[in-house]
Structure formats: C-alpha cells, structure tokens
PDB file of N, CA and C in Angstrom:
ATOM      1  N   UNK A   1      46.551  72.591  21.618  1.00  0.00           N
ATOM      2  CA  UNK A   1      46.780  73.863  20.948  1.00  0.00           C
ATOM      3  C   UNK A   1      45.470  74.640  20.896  1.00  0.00           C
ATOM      4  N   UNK A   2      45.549  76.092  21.226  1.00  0.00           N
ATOM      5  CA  UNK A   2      44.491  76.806  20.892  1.00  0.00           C
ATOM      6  C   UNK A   2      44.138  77.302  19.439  1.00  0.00           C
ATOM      7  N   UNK A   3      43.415  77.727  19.287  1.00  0.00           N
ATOM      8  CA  UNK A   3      43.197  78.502  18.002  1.00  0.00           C
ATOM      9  C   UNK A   3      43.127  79.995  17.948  1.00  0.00           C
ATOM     10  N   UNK A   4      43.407  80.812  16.973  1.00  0.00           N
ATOM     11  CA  UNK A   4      43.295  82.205  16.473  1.00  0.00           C
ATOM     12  C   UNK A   4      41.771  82.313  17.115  1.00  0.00           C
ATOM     13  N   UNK A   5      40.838  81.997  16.382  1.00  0.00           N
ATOM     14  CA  UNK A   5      39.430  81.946  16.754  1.00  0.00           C
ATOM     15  C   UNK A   5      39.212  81.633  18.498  1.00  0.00           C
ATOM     16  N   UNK A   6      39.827  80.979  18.781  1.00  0.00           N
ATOM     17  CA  UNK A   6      39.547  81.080  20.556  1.00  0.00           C
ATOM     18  C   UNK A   6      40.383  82.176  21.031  1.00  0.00           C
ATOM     19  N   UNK A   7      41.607  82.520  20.803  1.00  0.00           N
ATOM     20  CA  UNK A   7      42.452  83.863  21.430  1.00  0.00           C
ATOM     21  C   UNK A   7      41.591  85.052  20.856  1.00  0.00           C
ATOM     22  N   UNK A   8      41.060  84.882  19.909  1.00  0.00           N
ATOM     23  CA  UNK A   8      40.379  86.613  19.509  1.00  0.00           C
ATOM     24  C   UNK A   8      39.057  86.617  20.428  1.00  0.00           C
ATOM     25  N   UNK A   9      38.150  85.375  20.447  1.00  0.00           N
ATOM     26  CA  UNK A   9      36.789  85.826  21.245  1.00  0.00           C
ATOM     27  C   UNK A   9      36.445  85.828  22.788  1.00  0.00           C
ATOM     28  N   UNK A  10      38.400  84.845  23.486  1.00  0.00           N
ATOM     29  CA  UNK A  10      38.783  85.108  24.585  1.00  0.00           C
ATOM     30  C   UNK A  10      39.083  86.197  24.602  1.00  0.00           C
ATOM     31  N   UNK A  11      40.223  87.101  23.977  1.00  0.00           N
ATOM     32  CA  UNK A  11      39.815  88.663  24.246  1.00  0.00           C
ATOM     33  C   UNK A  11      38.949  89.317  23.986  1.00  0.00           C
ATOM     34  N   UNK A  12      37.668  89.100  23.475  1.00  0.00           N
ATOM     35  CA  UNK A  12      36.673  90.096  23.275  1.00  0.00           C
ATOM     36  C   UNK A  12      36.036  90.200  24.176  1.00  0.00           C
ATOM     37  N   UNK A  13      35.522  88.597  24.733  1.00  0.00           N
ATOM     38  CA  UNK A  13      34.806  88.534  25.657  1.00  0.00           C
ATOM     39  C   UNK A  13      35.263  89.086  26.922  1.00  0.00           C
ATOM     40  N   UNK A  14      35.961  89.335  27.356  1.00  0.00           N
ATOM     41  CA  UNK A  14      37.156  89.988  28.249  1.00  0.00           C
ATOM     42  C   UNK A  14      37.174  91.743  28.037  1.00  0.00           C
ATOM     43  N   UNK A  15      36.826  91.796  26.733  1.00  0.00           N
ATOM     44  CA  UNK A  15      36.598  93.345  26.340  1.00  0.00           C
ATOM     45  C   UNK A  15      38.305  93.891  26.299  1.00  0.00           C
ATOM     46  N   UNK A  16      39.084  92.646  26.004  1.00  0.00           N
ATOM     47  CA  UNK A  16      40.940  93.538  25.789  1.00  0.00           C
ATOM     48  C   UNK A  16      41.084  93.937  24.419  1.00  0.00           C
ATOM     49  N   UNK A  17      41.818  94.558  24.365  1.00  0.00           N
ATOM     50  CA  UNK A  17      42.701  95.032  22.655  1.00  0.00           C
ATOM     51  C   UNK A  17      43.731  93.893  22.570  1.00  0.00           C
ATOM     52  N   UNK A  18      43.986  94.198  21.622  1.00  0.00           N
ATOM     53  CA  UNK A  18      45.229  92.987  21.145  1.00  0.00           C
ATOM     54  C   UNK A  18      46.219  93.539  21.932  1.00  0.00           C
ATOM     55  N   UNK A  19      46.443  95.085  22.412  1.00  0.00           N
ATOM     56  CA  UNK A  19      47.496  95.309  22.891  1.00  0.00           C
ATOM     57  C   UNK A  19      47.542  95.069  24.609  1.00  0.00           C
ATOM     58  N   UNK A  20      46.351  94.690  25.357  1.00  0.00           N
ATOM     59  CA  UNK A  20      46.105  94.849  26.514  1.00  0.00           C
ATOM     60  C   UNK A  20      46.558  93.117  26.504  1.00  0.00           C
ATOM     61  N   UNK A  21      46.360  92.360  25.861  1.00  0.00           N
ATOM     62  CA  UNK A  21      46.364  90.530  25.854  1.00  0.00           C
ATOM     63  C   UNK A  21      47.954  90.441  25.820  1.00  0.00           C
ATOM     64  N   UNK A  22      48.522  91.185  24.831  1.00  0.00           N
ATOM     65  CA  UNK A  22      50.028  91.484  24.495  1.00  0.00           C
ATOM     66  C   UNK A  22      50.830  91.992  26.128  1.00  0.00           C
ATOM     67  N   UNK A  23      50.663  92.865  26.509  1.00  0.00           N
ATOM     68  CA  UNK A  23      51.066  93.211  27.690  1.00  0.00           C
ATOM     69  C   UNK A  23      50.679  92.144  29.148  1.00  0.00           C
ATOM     70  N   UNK A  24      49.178  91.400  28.960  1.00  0.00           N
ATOM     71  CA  UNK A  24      49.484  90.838  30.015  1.00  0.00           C
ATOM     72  C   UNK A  24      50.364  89.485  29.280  1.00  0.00           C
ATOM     73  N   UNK A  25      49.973  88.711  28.863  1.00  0.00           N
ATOM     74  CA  UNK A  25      50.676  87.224  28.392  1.00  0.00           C
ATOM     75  C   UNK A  25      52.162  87.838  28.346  1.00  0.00           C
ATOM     76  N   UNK A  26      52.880  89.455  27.990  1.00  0.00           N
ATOM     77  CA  UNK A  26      54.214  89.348  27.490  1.00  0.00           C
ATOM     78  C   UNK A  26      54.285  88.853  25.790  1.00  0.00           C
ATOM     79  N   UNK A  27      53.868  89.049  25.300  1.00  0.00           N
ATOM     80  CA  UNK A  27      53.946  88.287  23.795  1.00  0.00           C
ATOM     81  C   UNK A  27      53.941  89.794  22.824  1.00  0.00           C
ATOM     82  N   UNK A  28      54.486  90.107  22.056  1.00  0.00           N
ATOM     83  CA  UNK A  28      54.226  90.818  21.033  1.00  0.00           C
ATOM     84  C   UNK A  28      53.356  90.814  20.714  1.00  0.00           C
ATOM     85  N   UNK A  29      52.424  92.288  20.883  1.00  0.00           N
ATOM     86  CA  UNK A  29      50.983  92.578  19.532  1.00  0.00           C
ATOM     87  C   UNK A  29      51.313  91.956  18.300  1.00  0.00           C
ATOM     88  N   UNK A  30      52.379  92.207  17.806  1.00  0.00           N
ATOM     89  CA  UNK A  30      52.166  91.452  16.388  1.00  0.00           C
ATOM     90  C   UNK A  30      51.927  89.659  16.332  1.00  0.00           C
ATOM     91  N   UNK A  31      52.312  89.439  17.481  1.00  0.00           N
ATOM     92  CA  UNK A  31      51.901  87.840  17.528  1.00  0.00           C
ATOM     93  C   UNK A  31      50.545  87.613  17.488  1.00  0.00           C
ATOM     94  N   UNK A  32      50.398  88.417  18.603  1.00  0.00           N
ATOM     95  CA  UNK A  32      48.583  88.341  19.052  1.00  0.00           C
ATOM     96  C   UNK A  32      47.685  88.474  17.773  1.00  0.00           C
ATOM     97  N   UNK A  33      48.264  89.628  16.615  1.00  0.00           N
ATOM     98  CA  UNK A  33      47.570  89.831  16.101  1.00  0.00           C
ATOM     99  C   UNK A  33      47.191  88.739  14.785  1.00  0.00           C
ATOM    100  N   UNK A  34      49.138  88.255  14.668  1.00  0.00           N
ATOM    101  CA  UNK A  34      48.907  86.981  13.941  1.00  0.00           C
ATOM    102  C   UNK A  34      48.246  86.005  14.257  1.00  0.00           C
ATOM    103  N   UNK A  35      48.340  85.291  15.262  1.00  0.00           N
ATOM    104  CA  UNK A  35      47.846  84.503  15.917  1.00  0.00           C
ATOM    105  C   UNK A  35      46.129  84.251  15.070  1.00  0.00           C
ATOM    106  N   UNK A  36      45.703  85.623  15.467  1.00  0.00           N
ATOM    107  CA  UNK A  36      44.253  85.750  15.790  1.00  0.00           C
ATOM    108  C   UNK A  36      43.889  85.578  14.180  1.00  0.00           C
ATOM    109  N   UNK A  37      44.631  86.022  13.198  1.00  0.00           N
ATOM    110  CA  UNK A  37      44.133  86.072  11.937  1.00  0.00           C
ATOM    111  C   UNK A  37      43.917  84.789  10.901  1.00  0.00           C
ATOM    112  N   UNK A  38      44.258  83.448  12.180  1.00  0.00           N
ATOM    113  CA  UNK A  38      43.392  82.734  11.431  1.00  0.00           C
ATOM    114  C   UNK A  38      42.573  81.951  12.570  1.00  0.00           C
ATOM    115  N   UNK A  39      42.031  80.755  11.770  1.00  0.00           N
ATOM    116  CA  UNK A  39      40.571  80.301  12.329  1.00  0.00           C
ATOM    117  C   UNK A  39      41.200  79.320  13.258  1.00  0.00           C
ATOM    118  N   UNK A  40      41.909  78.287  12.690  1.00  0.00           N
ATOM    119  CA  UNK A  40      42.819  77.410  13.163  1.00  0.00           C
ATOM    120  C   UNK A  40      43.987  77.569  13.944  1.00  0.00           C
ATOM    121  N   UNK A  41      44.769  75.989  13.844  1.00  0.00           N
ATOM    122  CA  UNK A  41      46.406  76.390  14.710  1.00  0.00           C
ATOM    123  C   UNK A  41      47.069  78.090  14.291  1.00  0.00           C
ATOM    124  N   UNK A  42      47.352  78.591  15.112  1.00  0.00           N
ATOM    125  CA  UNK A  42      48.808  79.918  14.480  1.00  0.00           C
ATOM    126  C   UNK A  42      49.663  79.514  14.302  1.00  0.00           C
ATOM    127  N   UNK A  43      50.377  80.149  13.792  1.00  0.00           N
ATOM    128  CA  UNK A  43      51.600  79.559  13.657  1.00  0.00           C
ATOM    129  C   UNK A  43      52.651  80.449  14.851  1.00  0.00           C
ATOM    130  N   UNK A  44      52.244  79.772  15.939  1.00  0.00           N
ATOM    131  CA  UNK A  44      53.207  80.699  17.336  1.00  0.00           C
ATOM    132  C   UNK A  44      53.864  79.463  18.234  1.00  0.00           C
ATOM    133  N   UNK A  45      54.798  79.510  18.789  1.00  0.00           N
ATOM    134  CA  UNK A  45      56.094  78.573  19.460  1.00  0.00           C
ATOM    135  C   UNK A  45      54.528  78.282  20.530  1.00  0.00           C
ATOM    136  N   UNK A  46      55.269  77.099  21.328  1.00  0.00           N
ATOM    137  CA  UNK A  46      54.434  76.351  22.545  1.00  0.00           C
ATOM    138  C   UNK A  46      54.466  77.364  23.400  1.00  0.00           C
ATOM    139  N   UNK A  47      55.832  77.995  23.341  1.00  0.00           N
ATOM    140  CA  UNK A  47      55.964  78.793  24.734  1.00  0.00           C
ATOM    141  C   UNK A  47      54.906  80.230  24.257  1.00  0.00           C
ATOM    142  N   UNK A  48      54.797  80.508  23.526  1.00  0.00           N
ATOM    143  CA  UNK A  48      53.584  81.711  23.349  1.00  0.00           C
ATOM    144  C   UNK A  48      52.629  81.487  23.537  1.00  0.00           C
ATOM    145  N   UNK A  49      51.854  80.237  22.908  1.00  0.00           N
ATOM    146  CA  UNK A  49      50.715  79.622  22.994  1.00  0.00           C
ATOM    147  C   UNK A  49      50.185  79.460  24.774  1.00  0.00           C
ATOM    148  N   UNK A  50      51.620  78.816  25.413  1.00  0.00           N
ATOM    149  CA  UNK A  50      51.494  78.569  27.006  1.00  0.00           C
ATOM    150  C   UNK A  50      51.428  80.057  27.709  1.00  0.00           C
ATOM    151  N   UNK A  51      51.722  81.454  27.452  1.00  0.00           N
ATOM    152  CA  UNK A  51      52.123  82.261  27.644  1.00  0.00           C
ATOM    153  C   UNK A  51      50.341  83.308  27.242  1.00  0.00           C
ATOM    154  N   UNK A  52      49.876  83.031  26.309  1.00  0.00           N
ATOM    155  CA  UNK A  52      48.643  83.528  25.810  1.00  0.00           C
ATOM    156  C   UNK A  52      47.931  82.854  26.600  1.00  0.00           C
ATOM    157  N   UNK A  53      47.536  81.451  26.551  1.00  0.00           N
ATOM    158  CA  UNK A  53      46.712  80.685  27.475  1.00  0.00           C
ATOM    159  C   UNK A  53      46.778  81.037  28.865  1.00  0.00           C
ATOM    160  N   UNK A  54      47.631  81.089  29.473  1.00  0.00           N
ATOM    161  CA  UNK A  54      47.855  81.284  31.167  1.00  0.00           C
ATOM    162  C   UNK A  54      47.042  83.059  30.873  1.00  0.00           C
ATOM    163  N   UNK A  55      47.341  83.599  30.250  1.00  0.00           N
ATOM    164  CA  UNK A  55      46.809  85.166  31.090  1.00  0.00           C
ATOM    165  C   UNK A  55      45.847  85.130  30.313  1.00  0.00           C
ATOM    166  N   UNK A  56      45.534  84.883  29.594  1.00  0.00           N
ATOM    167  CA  UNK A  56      43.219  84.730  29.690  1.00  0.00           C
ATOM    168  C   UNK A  56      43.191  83.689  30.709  1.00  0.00           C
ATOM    169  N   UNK A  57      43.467  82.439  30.918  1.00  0.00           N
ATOM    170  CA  UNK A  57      42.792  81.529  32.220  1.00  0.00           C
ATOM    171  C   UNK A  57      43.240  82.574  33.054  1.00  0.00           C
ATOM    172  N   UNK A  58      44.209  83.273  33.580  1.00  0.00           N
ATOM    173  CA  UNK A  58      44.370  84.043  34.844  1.00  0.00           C
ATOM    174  C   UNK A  58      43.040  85.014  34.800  1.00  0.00           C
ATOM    175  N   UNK A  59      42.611  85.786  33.652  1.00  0.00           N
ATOM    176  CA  UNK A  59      41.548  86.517  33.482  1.00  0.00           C
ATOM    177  C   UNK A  59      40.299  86.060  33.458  1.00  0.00           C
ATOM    178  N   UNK A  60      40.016  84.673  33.492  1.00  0.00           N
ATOM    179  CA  UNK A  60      39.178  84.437  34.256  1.00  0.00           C
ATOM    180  C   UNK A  60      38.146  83.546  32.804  1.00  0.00           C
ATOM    181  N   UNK A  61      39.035  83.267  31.765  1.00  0.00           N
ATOM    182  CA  UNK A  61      38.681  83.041  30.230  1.00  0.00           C
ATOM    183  C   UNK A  61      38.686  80.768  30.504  1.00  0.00           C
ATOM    184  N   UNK A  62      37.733  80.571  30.494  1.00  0.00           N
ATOM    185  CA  UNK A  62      37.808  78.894  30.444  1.00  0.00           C
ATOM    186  C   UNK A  62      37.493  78.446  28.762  1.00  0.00           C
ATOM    187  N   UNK A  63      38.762  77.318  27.968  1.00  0.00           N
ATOM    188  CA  UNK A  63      38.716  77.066  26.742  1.00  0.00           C
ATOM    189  C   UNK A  63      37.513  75.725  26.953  1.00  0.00           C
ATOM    190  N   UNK A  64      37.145  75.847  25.769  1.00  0.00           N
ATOM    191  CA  UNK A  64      36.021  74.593  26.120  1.00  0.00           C
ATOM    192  C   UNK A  64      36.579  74.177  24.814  1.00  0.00           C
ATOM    193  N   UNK A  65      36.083  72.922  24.897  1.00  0.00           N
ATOM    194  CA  UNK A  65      36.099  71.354  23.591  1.00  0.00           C
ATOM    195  C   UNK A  65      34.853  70.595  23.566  1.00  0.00           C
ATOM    196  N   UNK A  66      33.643  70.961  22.762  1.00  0.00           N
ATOM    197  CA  UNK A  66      32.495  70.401  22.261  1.00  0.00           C
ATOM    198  C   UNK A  66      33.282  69.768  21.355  1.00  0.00           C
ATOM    199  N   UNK A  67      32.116  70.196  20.480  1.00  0.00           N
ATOM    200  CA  UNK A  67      32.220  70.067  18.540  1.00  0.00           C
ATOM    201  C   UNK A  67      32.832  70.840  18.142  1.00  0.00           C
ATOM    202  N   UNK A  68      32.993  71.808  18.603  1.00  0.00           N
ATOM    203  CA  UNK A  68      34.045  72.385  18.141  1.00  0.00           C
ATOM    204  C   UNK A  68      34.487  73.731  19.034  1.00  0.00           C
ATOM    205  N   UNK A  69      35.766  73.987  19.488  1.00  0.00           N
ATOM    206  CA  UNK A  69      36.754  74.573  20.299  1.00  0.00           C
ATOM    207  C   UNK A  69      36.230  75.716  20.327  1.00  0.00           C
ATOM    208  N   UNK A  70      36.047  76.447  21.861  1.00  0.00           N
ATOM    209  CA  UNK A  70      35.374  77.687  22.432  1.00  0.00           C
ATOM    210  C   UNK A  70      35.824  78.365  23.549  1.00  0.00           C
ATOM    211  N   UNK A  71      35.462  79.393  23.836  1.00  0.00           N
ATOM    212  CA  UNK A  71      35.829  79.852  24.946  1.00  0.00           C
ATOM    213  C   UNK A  71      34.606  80.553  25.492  1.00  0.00           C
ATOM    214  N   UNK A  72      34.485  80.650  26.908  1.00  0.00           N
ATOM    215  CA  UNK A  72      33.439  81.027  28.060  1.00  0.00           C
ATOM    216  C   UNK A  72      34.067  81.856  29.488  1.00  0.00           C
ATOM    217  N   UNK A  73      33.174  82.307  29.919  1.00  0.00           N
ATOM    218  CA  UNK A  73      33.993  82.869  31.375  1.00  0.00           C
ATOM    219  C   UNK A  73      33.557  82.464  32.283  1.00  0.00           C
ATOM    220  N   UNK A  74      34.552  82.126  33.229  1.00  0.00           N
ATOM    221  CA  UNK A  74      34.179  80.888  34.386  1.00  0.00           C
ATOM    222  C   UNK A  74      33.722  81.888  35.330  1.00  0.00           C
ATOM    223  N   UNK A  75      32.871  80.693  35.890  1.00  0.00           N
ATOM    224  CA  UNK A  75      32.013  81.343  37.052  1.00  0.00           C
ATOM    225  C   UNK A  75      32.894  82.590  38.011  1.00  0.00           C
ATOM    226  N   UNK A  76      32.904  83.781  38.325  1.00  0.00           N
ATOM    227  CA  UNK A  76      33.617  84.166  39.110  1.00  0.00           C
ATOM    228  C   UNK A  76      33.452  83.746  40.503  1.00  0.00           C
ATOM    229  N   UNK A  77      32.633  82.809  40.729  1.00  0.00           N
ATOM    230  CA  UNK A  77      32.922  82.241  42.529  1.00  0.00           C
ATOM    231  C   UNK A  77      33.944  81.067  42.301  1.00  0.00           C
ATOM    232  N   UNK A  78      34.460  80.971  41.003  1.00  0.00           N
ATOM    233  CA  UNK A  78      35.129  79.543  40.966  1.00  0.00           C
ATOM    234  C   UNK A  78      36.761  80.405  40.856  1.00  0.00           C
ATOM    235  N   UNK A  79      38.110  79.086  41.442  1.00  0.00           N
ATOM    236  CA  UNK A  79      38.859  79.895  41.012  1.00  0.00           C
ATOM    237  C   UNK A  79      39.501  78.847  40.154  1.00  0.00           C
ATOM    238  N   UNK A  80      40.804  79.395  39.411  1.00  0.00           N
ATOM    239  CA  UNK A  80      41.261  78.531  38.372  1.00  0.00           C
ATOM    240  C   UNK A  80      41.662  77.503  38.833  1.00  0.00           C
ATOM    241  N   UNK A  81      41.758  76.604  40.214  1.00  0.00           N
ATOM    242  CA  UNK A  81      42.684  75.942  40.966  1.00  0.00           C
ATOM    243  C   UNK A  81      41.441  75.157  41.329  1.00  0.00           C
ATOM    244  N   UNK A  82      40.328  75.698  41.235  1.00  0.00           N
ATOM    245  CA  UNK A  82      38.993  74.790  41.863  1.00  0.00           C
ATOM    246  C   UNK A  82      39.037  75.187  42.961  1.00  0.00           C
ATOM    247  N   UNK A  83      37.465  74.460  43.471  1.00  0.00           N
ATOM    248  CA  UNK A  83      37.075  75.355  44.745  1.00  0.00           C
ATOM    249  C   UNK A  83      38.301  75.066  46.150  1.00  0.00           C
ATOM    250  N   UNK A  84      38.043  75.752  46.990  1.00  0.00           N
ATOM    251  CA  UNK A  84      38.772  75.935  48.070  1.00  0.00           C
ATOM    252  C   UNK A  84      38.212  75.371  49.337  1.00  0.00           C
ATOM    253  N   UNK A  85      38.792  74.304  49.823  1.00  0.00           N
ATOM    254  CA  UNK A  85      38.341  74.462  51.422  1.00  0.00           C
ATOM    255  C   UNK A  85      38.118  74.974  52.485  1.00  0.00           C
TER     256      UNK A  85
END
C-alpha cells in the first residue's frame, strides 16, 4: 500500500495538480485529494490505489522503502520494464 504522503510528493515532484493525477490514473479529484490528506494508508479500494500507482510509475515516479516510504524519479534513460536489449 502507498501512502497519502507518497501520492502528494509523487505529484509534486512531477509538478501535477490533484486534478492532472485524477485525469491521468482515472480516479476522482476528490479521491486524490482524500487520499493525500493523510500521512499514512487512505482509505481508497486496491483498485484506486493500483490505478494511482500505475500513472505516476508510467510518469516516470519510482516508490522507494528505506526507513521510511518515499518517492524519487527514475532515471529517465531507465524504463519502467528495465533496461532493454
């Protein structure tokens, strides 16, 4: 599961609005926006969560797991599938 805190600084870092994350994932702004308003789990179905996750990784957003749960932007010579032959 992601967190509010990783979907809000995956879109920042990305430079989207809640409504630009909403349109690509398909999810209601008001989800996005719930989502984001807390630190922890949201309270959003798997299929949103799977649905938010896929279009930041499509955008190019990699979740990381230290000490504690983050997000970064992957190399753009890399693609989400790993490198290519």
């Amino acid at each position: 599961m992601i967190t509010g805190a990783q979907i809000k600084a995956a879109r920042e870092l990305l430079g989207w609005t809640p409504w630009k994350l909403a349109r690509s994932s398909r999810v209601p702004s008001a989800v996005i926006r719930r989502a984001e308003s807390v630190d922890g789990e949201p309270t959003i179905t798997v299929y949103q969560e799977a649905l938010i996750r896929n279009a930041l990784l499509d955008a190019g957003v990699e979740f990381t797991k230290a000490d504690e749960p983050g997000v970064k932007l992957r190399n753009s010579t890399k693609s989400r599938k790993g490198p290519q032959a």
